[in-house]
PDB file of N, CA and C in Angstrom:
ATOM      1  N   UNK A   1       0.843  -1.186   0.000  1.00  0.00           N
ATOM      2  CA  UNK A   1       0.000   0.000   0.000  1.00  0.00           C
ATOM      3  C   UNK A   1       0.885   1.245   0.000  1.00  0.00           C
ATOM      4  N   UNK A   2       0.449   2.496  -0.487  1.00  0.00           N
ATOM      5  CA  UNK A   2       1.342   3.419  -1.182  1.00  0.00           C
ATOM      6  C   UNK A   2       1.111   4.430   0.304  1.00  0.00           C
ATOM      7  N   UNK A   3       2.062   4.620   0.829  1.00  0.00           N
ATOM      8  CA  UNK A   3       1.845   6.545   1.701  1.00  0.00           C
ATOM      9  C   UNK A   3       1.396   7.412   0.898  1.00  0.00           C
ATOM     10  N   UNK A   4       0.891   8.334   1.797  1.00  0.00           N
ATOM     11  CA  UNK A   4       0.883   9.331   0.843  1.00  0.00           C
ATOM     12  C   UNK A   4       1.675  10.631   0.536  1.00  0.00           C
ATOM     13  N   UNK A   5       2.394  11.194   0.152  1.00  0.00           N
ATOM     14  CA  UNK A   5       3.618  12.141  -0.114  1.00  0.00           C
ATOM     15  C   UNK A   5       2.964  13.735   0.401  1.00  0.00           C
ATOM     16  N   UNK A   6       3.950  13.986   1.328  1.00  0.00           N
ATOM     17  CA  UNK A   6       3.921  15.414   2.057  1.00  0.00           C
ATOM     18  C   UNK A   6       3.573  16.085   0.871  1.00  0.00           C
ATOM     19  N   UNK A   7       2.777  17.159   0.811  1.00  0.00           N
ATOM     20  CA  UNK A   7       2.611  17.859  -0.772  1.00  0.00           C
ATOM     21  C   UNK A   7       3.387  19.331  -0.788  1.00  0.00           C
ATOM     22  N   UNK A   8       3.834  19.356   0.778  1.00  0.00           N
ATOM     23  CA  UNK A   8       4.618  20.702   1.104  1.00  0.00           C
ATOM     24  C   UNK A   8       6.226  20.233   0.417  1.00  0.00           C
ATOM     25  N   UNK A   9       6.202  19.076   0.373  1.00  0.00           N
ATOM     26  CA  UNK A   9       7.717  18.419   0.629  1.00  0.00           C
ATOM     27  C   UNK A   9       7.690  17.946  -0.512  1.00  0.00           C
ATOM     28  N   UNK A  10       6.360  18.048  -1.773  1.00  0.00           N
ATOM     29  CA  UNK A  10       6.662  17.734  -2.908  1.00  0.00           C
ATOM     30  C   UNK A  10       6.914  18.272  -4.181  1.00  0.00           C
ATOM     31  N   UNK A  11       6.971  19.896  -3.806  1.00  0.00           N
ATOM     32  CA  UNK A  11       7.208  20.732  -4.737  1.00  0.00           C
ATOM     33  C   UNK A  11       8.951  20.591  -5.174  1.00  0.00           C
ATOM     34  N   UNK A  12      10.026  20.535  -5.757  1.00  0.00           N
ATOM     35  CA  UNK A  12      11.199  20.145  -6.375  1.00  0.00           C
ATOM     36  C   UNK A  12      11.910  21.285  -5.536  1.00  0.00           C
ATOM     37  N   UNK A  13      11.787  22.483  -5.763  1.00  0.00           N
ATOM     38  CA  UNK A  13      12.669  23.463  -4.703  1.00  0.00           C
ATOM     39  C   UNK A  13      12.090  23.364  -3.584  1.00  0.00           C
ATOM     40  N   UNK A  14      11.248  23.290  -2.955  1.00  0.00           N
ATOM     41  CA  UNK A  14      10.890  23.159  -1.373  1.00  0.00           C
ATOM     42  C   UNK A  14      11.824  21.616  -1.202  1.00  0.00           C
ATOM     43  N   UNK A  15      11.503  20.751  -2.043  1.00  0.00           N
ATOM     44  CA  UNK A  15      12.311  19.461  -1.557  1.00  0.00           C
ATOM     45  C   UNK A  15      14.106  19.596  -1.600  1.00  0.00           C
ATOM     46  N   UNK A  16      14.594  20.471  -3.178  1.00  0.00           N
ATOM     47  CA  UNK A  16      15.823  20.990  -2.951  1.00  0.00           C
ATOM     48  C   UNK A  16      16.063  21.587  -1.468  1.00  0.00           C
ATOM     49  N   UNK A  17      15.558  22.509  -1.123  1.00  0.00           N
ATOM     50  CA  UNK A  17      15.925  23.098  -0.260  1.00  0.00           C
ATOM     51  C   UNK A  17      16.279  22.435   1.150  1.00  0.00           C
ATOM     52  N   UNK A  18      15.155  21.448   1.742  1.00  0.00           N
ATOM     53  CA  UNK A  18      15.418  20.831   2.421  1.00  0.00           C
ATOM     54  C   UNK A  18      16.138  19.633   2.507  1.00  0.00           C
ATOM     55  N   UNK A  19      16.820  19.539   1.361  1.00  0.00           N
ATOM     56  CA  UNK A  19      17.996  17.849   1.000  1.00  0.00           C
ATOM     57  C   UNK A  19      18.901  19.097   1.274  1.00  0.00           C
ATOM     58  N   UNK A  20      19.215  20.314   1.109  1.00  0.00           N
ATOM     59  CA  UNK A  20      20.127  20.925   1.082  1.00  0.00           C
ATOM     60  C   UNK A  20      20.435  21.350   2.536  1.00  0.00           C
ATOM     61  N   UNK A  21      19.975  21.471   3.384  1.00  0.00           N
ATOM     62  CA  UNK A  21      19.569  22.110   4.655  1.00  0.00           C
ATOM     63  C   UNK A  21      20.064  20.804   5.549  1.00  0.00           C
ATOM     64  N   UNK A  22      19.289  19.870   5.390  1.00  0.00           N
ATOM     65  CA  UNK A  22      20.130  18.211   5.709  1.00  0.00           C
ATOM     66  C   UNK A  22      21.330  18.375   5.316  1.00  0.00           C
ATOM     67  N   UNK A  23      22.012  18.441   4.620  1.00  0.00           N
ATOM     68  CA  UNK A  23      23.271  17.957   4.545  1.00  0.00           C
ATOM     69  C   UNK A  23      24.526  19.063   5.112  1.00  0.00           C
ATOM     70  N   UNK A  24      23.982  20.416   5.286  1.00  0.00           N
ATOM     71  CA  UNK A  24      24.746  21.172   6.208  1.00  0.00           C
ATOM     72  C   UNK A  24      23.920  21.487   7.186  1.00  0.00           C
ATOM     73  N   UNK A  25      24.961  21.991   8.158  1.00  0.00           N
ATOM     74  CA  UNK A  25      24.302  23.072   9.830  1.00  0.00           C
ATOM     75  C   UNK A  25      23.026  23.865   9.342  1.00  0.00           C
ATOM     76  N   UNK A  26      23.710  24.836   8.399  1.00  0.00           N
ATOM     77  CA  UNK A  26      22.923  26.195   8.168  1.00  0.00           C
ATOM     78  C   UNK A  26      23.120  26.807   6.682  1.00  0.00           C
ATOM     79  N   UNK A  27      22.418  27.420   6.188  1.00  0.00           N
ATOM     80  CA  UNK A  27      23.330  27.694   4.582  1.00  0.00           C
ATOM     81  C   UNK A  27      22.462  29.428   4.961  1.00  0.00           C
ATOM     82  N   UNK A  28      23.684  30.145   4.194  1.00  0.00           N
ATOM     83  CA  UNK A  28      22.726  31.050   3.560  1.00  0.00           C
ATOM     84  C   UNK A  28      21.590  31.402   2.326  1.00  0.00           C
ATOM     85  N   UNK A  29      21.667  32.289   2.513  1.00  0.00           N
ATOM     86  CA  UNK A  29      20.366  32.645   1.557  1.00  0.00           C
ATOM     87  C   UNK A  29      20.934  32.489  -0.361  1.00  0.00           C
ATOM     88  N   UNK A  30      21.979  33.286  -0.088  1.00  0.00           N
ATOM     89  CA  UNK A  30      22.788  33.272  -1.524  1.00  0.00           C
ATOM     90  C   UNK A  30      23.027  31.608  -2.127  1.00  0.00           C
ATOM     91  N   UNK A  31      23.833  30.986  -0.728  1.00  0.00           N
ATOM     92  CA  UNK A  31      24.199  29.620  -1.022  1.00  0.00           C
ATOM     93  C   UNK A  31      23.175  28.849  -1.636  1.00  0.00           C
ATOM     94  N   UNK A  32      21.911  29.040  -0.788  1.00  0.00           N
ATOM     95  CA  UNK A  32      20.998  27.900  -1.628  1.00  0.00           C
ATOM     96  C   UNK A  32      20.505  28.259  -2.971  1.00  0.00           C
ATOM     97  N   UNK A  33      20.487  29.211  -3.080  1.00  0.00           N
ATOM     98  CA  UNK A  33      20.076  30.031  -4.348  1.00  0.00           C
ATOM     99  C   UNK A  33      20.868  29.572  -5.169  1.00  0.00           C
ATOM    100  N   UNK A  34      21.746  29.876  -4.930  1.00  0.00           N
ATOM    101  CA  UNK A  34      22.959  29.320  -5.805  1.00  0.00           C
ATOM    102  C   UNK A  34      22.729  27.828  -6.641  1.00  0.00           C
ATOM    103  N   UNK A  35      22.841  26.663  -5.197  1.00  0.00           N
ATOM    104  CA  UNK A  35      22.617  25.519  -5.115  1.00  0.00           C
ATOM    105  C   UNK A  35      21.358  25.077  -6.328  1.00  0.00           C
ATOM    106  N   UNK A  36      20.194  25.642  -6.106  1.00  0.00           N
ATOM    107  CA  UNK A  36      19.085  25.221  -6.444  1.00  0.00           C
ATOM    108  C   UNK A  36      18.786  26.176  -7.531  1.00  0.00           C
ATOM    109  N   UNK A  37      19.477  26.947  -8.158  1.00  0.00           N
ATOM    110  CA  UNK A  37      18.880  27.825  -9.299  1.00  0.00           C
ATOM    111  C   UNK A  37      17.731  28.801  -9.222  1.00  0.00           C
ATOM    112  N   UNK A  38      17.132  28.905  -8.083  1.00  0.00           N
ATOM    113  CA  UNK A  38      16.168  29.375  -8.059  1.00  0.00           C
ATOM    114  C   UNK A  38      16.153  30.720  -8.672  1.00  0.00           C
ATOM    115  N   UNK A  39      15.117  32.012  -8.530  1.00  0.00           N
ATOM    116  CA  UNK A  39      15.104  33.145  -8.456  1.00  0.00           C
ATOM    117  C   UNK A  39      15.167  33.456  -7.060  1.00  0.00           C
ATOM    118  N   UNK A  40      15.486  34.876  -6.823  1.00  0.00           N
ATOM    119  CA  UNK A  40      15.402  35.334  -5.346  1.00  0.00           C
ATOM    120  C   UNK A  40      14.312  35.174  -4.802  1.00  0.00           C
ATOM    121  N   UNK A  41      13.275  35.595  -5.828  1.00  0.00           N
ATOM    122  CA  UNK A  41      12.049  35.800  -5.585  1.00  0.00           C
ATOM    123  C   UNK A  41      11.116  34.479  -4.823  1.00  0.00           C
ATOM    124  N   UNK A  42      11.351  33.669  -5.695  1.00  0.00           N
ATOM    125  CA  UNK A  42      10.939  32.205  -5.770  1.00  0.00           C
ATOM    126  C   UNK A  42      11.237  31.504  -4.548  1.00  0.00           C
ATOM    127  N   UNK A  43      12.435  31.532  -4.067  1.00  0.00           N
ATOM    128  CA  UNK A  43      13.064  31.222  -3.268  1.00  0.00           C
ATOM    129  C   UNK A  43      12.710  31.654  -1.887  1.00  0.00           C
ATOM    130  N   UNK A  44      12.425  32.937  -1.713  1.00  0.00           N
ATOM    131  CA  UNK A  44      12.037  33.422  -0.744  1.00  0.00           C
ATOM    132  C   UNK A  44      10.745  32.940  -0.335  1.00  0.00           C
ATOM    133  N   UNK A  45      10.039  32.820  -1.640  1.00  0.00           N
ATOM    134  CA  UNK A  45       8.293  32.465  -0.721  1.00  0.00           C
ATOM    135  C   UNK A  45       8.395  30.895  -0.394  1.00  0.00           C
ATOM    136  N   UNK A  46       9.250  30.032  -1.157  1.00  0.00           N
ATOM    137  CA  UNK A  46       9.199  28.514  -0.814  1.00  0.00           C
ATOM    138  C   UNK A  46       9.987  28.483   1.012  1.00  0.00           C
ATOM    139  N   UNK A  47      10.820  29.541   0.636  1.00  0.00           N
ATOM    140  CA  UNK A  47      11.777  29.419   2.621  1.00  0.00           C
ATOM    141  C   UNK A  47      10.427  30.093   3.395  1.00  0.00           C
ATOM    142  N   UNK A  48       9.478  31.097   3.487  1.00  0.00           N
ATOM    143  CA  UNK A  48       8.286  30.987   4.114  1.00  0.00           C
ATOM    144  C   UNK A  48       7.643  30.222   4.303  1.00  0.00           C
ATOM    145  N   UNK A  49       7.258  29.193   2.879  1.00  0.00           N
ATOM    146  CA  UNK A  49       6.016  28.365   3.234  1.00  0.00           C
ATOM    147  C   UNK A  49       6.775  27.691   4.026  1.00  0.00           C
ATOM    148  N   UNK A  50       8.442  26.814   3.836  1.00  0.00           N
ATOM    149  CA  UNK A  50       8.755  25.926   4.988  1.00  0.00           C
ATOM    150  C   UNK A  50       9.092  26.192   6.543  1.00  0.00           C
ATOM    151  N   UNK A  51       9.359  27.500   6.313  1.00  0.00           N
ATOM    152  CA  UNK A  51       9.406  28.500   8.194  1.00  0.00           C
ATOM    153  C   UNK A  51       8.130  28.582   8.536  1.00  0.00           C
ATOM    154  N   UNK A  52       6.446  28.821   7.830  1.00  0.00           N
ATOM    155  CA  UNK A  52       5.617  28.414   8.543  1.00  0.00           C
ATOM    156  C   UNK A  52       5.314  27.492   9.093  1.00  0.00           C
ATOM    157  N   UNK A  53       5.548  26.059   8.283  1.00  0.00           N
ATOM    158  CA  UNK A  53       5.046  24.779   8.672  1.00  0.00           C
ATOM    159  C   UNK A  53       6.036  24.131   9.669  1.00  0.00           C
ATOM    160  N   UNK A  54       7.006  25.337  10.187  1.00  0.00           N
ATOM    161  CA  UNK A  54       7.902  24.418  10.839  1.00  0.00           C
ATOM    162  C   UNK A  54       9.267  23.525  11.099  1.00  0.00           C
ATOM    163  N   UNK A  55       8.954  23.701   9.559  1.00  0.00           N
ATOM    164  CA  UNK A  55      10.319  22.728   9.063  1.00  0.00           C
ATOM    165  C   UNK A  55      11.316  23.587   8.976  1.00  0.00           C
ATOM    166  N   UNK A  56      11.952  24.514   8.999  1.00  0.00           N
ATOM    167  CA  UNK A  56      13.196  25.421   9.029  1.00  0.00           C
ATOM    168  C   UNK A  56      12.747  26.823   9.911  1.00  0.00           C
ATOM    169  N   UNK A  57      14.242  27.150  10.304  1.00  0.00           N
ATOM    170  CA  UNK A  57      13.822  28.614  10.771  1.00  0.00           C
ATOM    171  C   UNK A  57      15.045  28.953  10.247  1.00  0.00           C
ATOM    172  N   UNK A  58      14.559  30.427  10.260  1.00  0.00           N
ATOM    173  CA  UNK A  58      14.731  31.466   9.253  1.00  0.00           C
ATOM    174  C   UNK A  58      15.386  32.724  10.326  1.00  0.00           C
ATOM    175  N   UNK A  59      16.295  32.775  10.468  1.00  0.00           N
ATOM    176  CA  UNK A  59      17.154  33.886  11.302  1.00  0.00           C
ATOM    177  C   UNK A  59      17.662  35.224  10.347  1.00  0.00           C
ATOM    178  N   UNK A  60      17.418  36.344  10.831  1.00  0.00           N
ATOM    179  CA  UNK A  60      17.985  37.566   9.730  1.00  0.00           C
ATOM    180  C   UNK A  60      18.447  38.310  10.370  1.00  0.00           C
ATOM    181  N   UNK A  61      19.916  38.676  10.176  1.00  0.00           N
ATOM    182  CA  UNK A  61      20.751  38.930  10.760  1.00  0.00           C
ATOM    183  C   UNK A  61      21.419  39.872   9.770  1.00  0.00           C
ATOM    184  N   UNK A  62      22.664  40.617  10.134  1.00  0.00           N
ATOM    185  CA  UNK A  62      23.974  41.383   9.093  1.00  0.00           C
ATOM    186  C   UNK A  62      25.269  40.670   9.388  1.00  0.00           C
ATOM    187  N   UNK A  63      26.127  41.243   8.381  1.00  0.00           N
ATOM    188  CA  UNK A  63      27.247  40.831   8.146  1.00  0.00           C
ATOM    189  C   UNK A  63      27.554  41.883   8.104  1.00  0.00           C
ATOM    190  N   UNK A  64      28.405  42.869   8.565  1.00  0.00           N
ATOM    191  CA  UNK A  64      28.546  44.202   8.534  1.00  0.00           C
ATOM    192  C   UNK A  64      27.015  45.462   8.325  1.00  0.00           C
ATOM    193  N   UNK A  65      27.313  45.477   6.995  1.00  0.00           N
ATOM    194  CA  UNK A  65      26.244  46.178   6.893  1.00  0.00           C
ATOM    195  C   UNK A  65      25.337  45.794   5.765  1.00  0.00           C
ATOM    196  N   UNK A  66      25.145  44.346   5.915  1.00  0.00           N
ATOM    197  CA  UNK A  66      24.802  43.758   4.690  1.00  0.00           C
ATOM    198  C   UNK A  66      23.899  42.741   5.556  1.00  0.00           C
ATOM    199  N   UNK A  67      22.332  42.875   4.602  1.00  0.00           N
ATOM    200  CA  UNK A  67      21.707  41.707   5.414  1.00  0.00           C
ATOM    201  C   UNK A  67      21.987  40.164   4.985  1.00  0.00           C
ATOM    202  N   UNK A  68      21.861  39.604   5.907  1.00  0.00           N
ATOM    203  CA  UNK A  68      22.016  37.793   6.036  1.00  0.00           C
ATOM    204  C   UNK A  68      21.247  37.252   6.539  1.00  0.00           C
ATOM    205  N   UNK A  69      20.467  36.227   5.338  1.00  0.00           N
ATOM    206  CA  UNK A  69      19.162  35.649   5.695  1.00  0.00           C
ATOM    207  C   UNK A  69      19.562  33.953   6.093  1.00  0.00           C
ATOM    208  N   UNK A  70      19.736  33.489   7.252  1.00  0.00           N
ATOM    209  CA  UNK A  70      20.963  31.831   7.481  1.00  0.00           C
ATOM    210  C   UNK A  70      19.371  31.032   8.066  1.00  0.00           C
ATOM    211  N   UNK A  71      19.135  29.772   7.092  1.00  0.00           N
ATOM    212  CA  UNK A  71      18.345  28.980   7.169  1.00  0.00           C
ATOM    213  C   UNK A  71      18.848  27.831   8.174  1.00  0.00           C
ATOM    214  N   UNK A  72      17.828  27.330   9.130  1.00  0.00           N
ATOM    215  CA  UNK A  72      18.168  25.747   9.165  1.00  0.00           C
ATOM    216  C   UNK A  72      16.668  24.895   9.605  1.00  0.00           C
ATOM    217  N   UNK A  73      17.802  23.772   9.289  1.00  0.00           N
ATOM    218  CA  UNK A  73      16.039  22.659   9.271  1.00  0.00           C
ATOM    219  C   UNK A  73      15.946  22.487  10.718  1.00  0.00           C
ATOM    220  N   UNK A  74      14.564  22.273  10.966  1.00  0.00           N
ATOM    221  CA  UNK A  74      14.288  21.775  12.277  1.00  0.00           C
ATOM    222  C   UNK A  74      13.919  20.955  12.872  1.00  0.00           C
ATOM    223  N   UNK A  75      14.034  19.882  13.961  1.00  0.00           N
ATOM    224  CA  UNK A  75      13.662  18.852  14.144  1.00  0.00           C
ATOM    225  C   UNK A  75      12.186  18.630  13.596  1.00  0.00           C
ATOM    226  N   UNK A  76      11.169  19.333  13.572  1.00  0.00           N
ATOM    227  CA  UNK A  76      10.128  18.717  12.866  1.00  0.00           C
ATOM    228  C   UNK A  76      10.281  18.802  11.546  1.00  0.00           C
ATOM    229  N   UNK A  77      11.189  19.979  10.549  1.00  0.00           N
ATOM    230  CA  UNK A  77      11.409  19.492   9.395  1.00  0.00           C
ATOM    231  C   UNK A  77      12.534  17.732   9.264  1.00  0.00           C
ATOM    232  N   UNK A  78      13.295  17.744  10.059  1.00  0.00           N
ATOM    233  CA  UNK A  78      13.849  16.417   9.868  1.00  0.00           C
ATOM    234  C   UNK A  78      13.193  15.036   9.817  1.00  0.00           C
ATOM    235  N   UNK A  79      12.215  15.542  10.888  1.00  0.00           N
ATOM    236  CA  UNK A  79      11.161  13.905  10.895  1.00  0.00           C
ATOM    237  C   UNK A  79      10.342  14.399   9.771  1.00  0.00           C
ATOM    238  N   UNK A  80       9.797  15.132   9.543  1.00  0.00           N
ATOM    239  CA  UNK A  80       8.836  15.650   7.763  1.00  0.00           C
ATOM    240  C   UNK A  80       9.544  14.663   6.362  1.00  0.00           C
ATOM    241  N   UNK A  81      10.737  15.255   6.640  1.00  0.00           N
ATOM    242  CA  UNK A  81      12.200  15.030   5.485  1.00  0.00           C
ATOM    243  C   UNK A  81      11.562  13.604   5.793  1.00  0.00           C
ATOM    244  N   UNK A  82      12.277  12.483   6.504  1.00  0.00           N
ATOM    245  CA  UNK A  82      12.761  10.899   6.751  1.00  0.00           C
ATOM    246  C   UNK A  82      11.004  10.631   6.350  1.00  0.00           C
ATOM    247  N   UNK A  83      10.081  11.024   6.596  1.00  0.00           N
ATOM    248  CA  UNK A  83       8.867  10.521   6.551  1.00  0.00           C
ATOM    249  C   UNK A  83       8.160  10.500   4.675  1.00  0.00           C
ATOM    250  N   UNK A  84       8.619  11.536   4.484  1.00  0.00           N
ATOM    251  CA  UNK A  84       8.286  11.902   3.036  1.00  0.00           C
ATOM    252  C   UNK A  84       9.217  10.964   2.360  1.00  0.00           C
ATOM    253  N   UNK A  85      10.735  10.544   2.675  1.00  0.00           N
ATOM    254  CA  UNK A  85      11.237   9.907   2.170  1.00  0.00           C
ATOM    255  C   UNK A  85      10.481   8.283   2.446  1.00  0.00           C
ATOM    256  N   UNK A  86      10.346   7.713   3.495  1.00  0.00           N
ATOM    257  CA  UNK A  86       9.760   6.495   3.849  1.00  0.00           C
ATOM    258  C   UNK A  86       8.290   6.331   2.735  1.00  0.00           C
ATOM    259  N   UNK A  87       7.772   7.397   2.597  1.00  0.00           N
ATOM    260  CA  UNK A  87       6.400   7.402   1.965  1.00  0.00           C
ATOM    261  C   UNK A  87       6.902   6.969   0.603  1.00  0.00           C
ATOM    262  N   UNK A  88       8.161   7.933   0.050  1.00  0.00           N
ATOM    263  CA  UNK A  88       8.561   7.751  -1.525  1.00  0.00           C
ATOM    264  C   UNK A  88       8.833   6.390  -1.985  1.00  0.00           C
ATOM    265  N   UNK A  89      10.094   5.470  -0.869  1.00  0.00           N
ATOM    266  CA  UNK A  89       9.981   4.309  -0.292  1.00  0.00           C
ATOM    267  C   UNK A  89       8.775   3.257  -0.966  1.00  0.00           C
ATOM    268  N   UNK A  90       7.942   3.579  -0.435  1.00  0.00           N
ATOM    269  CA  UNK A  90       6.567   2.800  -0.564  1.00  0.00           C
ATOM    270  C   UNK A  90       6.151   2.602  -2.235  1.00  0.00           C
ATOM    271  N   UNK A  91       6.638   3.887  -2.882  1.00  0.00           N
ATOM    272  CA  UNK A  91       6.045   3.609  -4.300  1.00  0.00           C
ATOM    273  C   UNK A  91       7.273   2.593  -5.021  1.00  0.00           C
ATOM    274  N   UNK A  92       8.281   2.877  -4.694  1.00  0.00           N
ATOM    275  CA  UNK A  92       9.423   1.552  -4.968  1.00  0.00           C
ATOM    276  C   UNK A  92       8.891   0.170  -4.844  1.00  0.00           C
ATOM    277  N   UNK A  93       9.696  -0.396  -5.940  1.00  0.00           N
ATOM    278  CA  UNK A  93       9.744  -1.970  -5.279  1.00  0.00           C
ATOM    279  C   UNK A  93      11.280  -2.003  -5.039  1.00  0.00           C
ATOM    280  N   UNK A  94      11.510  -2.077  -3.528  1.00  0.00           N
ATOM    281  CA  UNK A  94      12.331  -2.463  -3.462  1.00  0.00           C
ATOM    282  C   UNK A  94      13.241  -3.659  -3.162  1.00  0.00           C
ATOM    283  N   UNK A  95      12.256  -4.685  -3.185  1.00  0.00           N
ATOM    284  CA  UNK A  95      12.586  -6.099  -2.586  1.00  0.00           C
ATOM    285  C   UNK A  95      13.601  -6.537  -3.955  1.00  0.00           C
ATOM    286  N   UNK A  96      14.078  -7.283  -3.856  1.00  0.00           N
ATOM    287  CA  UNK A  96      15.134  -8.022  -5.106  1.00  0.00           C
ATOM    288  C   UNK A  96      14.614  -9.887  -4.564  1.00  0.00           C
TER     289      UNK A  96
END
């Protein structure tokens, strides 16, 4: 029987973002942008929808006199992440 797939966690940059966020501490704002091609624009409303639901927070801070927007995932985005993955899981066959 199939899970059913987070639909927050199934958009391709919301899911970039958070494979990206897993695999370091913290990234900035530029970095993931970078990472994931996004637009600024784009980017910004997908890091909202996931700072509402929980799954990352969103700290804004400077670097001199320059703002710095430093993401990280949060324990309920981590169990979100492993769960959405377990669900993806399910549509596999993975038995041999």
């Amino acid at each position: 029987m199939f899970k059913s797939l987070n639909p927050l966690l199934h958009s391709e940059l919301r899911l970039a973002i958070m494979s990206l966020l897993i695999s370091t501490e913290e990234a900035e704002f530029p970095y993931i942008k970078e990472q994931t091609g996004a637009t600024a624009g784009n980017l910004s409303v997908q890091i909202d929808k996931l700072s509402a639901a929980g799954y990352i927070e969103v700290e804004k801070t400077f670097k001199g006199k320059k703002p710095c927007t430093l993401c990280r995932i949060t324990p309920a985005g981590l169990k979100a992440f492993e769960e959405y993955v377990d669900a993806l899981k399910s549509y596999l066959n993975l038995s041999k």
